[in-house]
N, C-alpha and C. Protein backbone atom coordinates (compact mmCIF):
# COMPACT_ATOMS: atom_id res chain seq x y z
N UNK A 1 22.64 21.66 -28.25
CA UNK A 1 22.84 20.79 -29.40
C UNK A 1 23.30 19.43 -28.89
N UNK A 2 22.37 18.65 -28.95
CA UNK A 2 23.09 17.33 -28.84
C UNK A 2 23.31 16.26 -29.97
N UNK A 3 24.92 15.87 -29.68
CA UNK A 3 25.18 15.64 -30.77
C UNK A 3 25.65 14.02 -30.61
N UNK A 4 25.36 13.24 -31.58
CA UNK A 4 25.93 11.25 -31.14
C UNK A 4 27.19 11.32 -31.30
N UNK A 5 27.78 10.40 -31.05
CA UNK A 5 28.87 10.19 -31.57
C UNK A 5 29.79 10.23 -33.05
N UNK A 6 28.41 9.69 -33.65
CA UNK A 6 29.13 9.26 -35.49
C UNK A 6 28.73 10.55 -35.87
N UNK A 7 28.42 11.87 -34.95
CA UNK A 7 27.99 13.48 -35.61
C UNK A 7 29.85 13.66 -35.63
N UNK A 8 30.44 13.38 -34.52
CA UNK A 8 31.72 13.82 -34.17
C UNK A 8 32.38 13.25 -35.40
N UNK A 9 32.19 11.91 -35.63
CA UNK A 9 33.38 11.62 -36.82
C UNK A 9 33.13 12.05 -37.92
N UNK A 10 32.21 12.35 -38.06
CA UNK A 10 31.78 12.74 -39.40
C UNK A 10 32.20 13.87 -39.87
N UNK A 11 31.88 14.93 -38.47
CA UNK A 11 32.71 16.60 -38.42
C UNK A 11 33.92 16.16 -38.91
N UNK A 12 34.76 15.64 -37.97
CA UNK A 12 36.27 15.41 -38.30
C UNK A 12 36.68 15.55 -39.91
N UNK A 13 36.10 14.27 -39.99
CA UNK A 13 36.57 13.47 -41.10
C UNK A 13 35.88 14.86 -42.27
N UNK A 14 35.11 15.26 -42.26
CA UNK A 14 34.82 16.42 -43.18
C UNK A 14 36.17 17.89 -43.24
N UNK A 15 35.81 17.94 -41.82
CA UNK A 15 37.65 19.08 -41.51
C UNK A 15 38.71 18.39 -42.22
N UNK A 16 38.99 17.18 -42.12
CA UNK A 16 40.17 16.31 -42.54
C UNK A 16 39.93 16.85 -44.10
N UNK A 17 38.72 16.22 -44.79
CA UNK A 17 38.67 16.36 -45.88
C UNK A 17 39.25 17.69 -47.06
N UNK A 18 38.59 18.45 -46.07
CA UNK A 18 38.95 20.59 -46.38
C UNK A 18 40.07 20.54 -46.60
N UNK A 19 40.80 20.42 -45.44
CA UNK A 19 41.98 21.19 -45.16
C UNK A 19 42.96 20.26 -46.47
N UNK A 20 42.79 18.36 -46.16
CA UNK A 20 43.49 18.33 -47.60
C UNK A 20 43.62 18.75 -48.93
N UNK A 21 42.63 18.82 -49.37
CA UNK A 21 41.92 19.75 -50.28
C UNK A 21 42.57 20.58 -50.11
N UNK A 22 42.29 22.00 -49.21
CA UNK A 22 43.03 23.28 -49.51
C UNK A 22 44.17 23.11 -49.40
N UNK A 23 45.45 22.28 -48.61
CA UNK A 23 46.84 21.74 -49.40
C UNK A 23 46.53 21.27 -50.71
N UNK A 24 46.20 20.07 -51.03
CA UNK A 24 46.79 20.17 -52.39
C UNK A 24 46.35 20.50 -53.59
N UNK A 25 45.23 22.12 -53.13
CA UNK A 25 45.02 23.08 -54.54
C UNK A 25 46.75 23.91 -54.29
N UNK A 26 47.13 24.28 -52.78
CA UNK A 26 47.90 25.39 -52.65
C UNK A 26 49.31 25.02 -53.41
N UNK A 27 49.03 23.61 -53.03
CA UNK A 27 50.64 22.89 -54.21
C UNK A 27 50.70 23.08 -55.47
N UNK A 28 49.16 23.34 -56.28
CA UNK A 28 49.86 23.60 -57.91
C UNK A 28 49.83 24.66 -58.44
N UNK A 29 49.65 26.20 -57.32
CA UNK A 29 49.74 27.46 -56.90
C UNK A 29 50.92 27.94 -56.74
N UNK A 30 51.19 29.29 -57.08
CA UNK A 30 52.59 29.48 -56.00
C UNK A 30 52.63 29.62 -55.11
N UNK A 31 53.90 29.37 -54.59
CA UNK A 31 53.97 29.29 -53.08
C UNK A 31 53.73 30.25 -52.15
N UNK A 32 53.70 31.85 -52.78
CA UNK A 32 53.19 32.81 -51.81
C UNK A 32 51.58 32.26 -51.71
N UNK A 33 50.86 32.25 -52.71
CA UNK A 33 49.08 32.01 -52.90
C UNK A 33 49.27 31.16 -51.73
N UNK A 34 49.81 29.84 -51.99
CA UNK A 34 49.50 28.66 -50.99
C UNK A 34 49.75 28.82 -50.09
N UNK A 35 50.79 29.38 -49.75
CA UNK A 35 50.91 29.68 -48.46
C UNK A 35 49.92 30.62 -47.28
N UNK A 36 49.66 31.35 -48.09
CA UNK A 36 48.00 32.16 -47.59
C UNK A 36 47.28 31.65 -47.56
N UNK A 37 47.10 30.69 -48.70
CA UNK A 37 45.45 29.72 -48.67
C UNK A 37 45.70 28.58 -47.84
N UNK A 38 47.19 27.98 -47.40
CA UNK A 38 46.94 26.93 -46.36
C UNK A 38 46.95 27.68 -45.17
N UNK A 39 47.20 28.97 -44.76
CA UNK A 39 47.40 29.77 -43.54
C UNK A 39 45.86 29.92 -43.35
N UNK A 40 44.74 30.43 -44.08
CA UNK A 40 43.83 30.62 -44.14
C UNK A 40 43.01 29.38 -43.95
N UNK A 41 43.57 28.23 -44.56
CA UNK A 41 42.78 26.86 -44.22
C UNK A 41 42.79 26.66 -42.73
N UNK A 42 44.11 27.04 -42.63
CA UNK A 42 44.79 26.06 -41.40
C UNK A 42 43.62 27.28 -39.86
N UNK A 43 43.50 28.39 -40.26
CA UNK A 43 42.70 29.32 -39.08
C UNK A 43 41.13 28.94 -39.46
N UNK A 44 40.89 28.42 -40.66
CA UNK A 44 39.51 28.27 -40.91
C UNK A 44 39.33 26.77 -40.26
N UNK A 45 40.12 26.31 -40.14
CA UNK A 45 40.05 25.12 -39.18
C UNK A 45 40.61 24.69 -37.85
N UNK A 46 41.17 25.49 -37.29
CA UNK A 46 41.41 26.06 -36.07
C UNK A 46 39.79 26.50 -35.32
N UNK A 47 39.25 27.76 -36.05
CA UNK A 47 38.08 28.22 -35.77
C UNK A 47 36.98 26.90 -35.29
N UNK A 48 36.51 26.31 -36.83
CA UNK A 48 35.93 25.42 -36.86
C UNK A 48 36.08 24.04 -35.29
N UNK A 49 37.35 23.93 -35.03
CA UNK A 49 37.60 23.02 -34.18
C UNK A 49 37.49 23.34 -32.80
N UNK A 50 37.72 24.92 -32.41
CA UNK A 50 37.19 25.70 -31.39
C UNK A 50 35.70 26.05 -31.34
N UNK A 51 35.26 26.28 -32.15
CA UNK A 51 33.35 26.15 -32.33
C UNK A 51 33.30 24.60 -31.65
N UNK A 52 33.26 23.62 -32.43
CA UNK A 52 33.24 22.45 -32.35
C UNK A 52 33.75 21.99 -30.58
N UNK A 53 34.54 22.31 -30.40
CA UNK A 53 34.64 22.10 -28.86
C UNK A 53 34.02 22.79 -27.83
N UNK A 54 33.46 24.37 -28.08
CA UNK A 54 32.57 24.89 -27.50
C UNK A 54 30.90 23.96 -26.81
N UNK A 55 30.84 23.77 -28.71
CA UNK A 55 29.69 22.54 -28.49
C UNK A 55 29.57 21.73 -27.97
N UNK A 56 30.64 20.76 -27.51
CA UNK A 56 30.89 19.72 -27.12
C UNK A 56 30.98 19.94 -25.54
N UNK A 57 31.66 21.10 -25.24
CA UNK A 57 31.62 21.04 -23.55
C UNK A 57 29.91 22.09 -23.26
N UNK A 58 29.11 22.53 -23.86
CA UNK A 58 28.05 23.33 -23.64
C UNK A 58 27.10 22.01 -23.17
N UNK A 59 27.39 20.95 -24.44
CA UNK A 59 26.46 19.35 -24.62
C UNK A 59 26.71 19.14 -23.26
N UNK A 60 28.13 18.92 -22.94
CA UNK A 60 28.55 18.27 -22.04
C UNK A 60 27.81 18.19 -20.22
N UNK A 61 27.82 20.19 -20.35
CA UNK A 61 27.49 20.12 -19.40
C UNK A 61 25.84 19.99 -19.35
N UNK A 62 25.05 20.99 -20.12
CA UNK A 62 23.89 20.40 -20.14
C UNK A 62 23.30 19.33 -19.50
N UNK A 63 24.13 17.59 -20.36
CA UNK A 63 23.91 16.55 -20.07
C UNK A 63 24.03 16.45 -18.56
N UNK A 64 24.67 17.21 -17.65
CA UNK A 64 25.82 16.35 -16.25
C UNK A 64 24.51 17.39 -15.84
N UNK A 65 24.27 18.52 -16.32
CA UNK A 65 22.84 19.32 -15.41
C UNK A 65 21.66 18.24 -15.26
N UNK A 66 21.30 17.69 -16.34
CA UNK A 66 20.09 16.75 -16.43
C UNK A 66 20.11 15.36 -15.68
N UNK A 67 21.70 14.87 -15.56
CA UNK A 67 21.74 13.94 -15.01
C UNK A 67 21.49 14.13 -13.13
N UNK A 68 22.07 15.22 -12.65
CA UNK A 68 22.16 15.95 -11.33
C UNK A 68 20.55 16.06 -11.04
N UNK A 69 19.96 16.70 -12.18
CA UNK A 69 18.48 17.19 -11.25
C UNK A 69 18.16 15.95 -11.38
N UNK A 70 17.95 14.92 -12.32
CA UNK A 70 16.80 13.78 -12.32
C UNK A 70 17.48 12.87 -11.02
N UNK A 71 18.71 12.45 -10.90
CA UNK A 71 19.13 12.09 -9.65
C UNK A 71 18.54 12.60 -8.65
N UNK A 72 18.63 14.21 -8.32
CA UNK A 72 18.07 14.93 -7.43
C UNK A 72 16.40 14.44 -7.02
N UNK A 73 15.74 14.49 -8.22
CA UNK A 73 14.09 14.08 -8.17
C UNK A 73 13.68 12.87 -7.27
N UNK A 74 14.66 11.90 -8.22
CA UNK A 74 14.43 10.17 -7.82
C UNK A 74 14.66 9.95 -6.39
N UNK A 75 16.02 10.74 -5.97
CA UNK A 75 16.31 10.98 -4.17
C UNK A 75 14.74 11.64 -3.00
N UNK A 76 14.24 12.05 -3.91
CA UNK A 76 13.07 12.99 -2.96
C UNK A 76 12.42 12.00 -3.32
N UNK A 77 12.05 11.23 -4.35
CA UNK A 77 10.38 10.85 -4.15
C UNK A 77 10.81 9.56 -3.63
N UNK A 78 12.60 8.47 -3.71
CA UNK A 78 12.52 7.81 -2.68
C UNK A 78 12.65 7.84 -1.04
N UNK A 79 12.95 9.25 -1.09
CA UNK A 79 12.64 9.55 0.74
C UNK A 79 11.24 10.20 0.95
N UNK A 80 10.37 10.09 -0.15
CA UNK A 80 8.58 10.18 0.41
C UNK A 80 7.81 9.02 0.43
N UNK A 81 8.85 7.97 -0.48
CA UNK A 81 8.41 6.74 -0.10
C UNK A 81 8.37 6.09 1.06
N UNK A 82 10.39 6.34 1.57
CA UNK A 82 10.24 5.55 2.36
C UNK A 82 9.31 6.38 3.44
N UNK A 83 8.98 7.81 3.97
CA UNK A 83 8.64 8.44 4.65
C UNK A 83 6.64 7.81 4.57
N UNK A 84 6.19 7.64 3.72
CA UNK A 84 4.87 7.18 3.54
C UNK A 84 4.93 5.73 4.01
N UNK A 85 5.80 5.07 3.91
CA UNK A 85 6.09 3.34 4.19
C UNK A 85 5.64 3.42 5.57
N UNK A 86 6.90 3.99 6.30
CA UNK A 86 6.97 4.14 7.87
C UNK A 86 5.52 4.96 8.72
N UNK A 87 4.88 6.15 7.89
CA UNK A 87 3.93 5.91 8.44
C UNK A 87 2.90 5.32 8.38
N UNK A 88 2.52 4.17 7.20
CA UNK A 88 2.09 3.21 7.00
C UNK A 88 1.94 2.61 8.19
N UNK A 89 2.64 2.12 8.29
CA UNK A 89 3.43 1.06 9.59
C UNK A 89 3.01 0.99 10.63
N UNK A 90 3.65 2.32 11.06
CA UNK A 90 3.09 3.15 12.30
C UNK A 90 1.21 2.98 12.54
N UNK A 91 0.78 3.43 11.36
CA UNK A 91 -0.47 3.19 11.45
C UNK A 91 -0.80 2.18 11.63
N UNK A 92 -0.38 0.59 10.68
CA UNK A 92 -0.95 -0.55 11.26
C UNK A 92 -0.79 -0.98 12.17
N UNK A 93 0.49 -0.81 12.79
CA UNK A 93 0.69 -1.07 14.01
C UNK A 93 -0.18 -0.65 15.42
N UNK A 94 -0.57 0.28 15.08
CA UNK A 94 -1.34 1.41 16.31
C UNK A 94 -2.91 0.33 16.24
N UNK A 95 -3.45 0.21 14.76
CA UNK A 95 -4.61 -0.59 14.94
C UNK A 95 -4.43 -2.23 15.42
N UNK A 96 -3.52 -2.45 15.19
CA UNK A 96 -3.26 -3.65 15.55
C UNK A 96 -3.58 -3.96 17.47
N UNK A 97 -2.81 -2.93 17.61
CA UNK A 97 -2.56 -2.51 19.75
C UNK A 97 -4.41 -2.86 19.65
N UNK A 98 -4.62 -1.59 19.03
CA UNK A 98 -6.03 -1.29 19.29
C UNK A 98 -7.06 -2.75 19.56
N UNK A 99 -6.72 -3.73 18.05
CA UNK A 99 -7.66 -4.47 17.88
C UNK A 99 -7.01 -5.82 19.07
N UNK A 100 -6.08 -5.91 19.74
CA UNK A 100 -6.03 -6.51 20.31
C UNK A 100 -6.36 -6.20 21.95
N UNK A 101 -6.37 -4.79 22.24
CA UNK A 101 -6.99 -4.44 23.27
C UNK A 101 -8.66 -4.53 23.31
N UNK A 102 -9.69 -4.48 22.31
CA UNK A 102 -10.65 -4.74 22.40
C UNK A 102 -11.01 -6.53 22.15
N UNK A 103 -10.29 -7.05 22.04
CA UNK A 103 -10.52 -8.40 21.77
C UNK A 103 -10.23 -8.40 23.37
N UNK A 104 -9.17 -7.92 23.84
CA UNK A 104 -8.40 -8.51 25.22
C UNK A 104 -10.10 -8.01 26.46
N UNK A 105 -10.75 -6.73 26.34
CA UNK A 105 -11.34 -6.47 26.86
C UNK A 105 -12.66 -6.98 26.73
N UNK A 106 -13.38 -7.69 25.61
CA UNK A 106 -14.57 -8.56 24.93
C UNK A 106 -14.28 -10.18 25.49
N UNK A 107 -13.13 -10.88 25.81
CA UNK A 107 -12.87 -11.97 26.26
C UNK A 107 -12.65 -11.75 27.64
N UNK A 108 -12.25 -10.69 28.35
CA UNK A 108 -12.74 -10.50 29.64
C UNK A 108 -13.78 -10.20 30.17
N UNK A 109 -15.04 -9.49 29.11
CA UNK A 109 -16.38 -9.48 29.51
C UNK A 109 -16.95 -10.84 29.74
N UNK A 110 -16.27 -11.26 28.54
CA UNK A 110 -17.23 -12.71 28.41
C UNK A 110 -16.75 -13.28 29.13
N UNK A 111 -15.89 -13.62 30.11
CA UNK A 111 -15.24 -14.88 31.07
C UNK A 111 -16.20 -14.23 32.13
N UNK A 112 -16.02 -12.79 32.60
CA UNK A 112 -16.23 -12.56 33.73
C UNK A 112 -18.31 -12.69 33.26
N UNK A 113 -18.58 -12.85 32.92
CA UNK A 113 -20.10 -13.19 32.43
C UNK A 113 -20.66 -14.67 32.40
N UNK A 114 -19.74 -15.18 32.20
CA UNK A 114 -19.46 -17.15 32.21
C UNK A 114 -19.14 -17.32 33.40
N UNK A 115 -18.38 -16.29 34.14
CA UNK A 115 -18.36 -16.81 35.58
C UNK A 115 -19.83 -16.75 36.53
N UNK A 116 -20.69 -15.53 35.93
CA UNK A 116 -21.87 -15.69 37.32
C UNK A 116 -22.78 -16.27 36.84
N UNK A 117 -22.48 -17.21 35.83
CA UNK A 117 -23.48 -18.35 35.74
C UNK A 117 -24.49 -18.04 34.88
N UNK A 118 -25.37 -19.19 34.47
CA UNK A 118 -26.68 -19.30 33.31
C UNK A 118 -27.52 -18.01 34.38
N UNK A 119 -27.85 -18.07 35.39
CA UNK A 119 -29.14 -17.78 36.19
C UNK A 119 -29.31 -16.15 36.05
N UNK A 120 -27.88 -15.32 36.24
CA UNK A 120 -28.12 -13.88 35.92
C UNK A 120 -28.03 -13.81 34.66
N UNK A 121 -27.84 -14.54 33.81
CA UNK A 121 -28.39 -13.80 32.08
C UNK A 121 -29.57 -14.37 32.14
N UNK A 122 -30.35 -15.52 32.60
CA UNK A 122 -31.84 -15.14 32.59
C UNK A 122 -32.48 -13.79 33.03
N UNK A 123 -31.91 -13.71 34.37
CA UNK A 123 -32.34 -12.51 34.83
C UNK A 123 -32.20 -11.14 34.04
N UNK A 124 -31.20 -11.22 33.68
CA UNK A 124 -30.77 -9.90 32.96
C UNK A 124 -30.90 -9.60 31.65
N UNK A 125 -31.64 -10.88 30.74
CA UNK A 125 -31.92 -10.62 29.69
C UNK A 125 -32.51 -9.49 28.96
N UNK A 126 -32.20 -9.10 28.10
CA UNK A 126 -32.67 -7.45 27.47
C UNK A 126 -34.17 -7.74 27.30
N UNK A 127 -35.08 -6.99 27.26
CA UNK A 127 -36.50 -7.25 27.06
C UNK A 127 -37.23 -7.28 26.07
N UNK A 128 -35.95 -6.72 24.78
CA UNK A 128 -36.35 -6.83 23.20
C UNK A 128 -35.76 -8.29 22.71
N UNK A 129 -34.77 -9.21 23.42
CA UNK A 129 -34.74 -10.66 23.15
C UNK A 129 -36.28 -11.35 23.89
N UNK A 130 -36.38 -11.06 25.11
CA UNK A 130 -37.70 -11.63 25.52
C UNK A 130 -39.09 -11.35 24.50
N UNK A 131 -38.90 -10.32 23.50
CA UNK A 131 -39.86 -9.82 22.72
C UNK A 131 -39.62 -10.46 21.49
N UNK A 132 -38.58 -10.79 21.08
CA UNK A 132 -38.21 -10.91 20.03
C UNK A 132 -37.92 -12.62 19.61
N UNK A 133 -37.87 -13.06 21.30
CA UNK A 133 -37.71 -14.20 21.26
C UNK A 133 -39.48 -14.86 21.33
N UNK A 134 -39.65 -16.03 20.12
CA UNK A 134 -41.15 -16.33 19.98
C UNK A 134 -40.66 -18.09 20.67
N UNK A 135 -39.66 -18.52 20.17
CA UNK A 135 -40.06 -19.43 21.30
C UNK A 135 -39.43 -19.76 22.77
N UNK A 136 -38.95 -18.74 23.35
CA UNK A 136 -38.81 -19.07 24.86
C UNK A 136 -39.89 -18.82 25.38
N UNK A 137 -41.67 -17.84 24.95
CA UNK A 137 -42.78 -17.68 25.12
C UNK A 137 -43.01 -19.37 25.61
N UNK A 138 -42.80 -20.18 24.35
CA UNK A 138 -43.17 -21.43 24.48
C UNK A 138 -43.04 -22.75 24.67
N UNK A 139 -42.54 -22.90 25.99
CA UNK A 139 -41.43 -23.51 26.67
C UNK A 139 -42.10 -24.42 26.78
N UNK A 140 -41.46 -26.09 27.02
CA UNK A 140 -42.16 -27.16 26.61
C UNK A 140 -42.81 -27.33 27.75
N UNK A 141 -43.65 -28.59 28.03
CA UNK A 141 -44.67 -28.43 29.21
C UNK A 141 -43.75 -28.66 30.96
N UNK A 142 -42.48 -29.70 30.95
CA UNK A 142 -41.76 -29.58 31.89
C UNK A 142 -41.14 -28.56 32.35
N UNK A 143 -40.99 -27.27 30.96
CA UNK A 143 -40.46 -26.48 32.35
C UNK A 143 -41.24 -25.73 32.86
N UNK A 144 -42.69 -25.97 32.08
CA UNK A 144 -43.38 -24.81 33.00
C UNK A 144 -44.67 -25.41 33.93
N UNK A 145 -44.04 -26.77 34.10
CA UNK A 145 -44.00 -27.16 35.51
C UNK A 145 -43.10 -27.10 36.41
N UNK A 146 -42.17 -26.18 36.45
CA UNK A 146 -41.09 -26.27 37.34
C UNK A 146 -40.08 -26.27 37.13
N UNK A 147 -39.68 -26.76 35.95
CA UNK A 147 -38.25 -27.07 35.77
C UNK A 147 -37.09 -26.25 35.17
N UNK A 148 -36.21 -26.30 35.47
CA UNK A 148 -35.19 -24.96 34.97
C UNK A 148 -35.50 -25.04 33.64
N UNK A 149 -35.49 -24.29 32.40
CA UNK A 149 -34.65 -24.38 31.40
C UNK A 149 -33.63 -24.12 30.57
N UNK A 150 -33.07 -24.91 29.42
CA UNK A 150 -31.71 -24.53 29.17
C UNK A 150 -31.88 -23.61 28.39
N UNK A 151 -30.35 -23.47 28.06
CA UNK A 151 -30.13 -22.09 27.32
C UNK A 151 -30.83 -21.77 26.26
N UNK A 152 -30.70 -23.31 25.58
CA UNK A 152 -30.80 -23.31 24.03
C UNK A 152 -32.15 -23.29 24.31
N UNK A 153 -33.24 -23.41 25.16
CA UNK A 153 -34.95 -23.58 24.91
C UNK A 153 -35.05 -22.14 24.94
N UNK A 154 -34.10 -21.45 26.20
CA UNK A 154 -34.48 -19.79 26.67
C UNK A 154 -34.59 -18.92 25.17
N UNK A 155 -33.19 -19.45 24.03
CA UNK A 155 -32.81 -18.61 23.43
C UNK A 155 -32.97 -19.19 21.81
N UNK A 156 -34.08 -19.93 22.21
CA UNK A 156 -34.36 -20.63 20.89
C UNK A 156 -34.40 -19.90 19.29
N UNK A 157 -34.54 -18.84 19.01
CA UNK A 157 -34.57 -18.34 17.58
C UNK A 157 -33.31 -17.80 17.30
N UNK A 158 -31.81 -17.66 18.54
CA UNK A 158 -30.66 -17.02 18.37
C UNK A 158 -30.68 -18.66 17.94
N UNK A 159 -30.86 -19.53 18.38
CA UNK A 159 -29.40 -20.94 17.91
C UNK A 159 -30.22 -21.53 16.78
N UNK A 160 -31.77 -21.32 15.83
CA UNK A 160 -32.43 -21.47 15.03
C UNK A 160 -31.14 -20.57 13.66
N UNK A 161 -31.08 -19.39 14.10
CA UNK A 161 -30.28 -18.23 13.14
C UNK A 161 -29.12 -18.83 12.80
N UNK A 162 -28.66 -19.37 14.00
CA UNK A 162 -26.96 -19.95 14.22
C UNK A 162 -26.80 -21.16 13.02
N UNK A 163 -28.29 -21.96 13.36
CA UNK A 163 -28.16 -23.18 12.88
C UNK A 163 -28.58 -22.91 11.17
N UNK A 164 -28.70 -21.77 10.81
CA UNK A 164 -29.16 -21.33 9.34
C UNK A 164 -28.05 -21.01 8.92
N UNK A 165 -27.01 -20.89 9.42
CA UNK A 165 -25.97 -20.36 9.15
C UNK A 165 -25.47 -18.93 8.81
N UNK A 166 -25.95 -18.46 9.66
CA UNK A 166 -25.89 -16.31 10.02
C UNK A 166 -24.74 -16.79 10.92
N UNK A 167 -24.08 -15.28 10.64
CA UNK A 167 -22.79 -14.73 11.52
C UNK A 167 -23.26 -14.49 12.72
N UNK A 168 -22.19 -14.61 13.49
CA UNK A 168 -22.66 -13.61 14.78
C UNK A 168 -22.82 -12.52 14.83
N UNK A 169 -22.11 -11.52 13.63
CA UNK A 169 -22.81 -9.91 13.76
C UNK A 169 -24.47 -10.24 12.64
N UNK A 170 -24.78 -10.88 12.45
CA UNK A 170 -26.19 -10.79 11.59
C UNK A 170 -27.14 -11.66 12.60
N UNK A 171 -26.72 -12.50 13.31
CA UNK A 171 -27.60 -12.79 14.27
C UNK A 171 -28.24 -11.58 14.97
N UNK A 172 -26.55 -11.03 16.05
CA UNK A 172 -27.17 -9.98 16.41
C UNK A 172 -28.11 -8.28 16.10
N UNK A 173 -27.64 -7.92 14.55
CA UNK A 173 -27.91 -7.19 14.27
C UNK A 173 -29.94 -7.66 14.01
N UNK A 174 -29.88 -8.81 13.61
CA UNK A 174 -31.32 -9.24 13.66
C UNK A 174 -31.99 -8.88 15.05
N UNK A 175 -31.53 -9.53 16.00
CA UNK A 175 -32.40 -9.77 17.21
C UNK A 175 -31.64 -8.55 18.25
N UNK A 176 -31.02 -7.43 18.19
CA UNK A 176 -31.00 -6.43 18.36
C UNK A 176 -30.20 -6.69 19.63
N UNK A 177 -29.29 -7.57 19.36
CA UNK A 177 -28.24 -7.72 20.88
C UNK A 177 -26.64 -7.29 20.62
N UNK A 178 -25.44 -7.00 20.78
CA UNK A 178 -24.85 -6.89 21.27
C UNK A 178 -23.89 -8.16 20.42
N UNK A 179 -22.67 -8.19 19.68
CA UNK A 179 -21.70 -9.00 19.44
C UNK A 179 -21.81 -10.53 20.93
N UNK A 180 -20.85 -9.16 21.74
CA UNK A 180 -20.89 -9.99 22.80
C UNK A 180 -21.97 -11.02 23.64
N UNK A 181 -23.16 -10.35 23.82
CA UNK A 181 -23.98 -11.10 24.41
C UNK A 181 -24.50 -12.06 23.93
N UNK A 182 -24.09 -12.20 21.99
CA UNK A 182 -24.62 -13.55 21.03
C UNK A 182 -23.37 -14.70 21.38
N UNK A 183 -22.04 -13.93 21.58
CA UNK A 183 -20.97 -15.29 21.64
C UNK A 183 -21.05 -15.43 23.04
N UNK A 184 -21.44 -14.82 24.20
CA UNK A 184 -21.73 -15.12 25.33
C UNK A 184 -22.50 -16.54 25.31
N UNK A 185 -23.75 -16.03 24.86
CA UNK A 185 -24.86 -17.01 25.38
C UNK A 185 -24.39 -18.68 24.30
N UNK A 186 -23.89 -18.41 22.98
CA UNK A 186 -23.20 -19.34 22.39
C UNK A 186 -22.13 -20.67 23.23
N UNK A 187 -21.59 -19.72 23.86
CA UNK A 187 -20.30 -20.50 24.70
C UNK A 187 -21.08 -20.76 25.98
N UNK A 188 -22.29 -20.47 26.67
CA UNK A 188 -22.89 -20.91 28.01
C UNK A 188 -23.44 -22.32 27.04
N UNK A 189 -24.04 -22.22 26.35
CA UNK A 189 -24.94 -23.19 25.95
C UNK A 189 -23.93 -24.72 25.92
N UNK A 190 -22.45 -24.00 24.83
CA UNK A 190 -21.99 -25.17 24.86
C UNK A 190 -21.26 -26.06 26.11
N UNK A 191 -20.88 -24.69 27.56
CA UNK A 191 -20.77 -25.52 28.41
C UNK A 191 -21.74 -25.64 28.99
N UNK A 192 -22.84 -25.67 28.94
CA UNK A 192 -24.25 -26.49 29.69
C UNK A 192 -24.70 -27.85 28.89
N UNK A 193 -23.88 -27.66 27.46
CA UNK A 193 -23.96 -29.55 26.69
C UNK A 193 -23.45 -30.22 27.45
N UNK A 194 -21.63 -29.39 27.36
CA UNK A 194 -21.04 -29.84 28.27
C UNK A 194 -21.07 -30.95 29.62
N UNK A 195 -21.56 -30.44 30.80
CA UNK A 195 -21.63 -30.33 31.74
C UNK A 195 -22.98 -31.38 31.81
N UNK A 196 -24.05 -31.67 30.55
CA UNK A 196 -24.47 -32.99 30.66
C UNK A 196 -24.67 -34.03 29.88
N UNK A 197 -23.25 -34.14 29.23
CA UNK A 197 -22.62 -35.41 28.81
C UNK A 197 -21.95 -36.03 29.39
């Protein structure tokens, strides 16, 4: 039974009401009657006030049960929070290592690839860019009299793509190369501008 506050005064003030009442019928009674009928008031409201406090500590505790478990609840699901947070964390953190170890190992391909020069990625070019490539077929008339050519003539339809404005993974996924070997040949080209300006 739960009961508000203005339930309590109201009880009262109703007991209050009785018991005056049954005094002052017992006053224009005789005094043996009244005296029974306020003895009888006075246990009928005794009773009443012991019920009434029963209720009140049954409410009582009830309430302090409900307050205990929902406390209890809110404690667990904020230690699965924080427990989901941290391995959150943990997780980004781990990809993080990750994505900086493959960056660390993709910028050491590519240096150590920039180091042996334009001449072995001619050589070593994959044979589906030589296929795929339509104009290094058609190299202007100096170099095929002799003359070296540059990157950008070798690899003419990758820096055509570039210049359309494709990514480097849609370049490569087009012309069937390799992340790396598109920002490779990207960064030779620009130090072979470089190198004749």
């Amino acid at each position: 039974m739960n009961m508000q506050p203005w339930h309590y005064i109201v009880l009262v003030g109703a007991v209050v009401l009785v018991w005056s009442n049954l005094l002052s019928r017992g006053r224009g009674a005789k005094k043996k009657e009244s005296r029974g009928a306020s003895e009888a008031g006075l246990q009928q409201m005794e009773l009443a006030l012991e019920q009434f406090m029963e209720n009140m500590e049954q409410s009582q505790r009830d309430l302090t049960g409900l307050v205990l478990s929902s406390k209890e609840q809110d404690m667990d699901a904020a230690k699965r929070r924080e427990e989901r947070i941290a391995e959150l964390e943990e997780r980004c953190a781990r990809l993080q290592r990750s994505i900086e170890q493959q960056e660390a190992s993709i910028a050491a391909a590519a240096s150590a690839e920039a180091e042996e020069g334009p001449a072995r990625l001619g050589a070593d070019a994959s044979p589906q860019v030589a296929k795929r490539d339509a104009g290094a077929a058609a190299e202007p008339a100096r170099d095929a009299q002799g003359g070296s050519s540059s990157i950008r003539q070798r690899f003419r339809v990758l820096f055509d793509l570039h210049e359309q404005g494709l990514s480097i993974e849609q370049i490569a996924k087009r012309l069937g190369m390799n992340k790396g070997e598109v920002l490779l040949i990207q960064q030779l080209a620009k130090q072979e501008e470089a190198r004749h300006v």
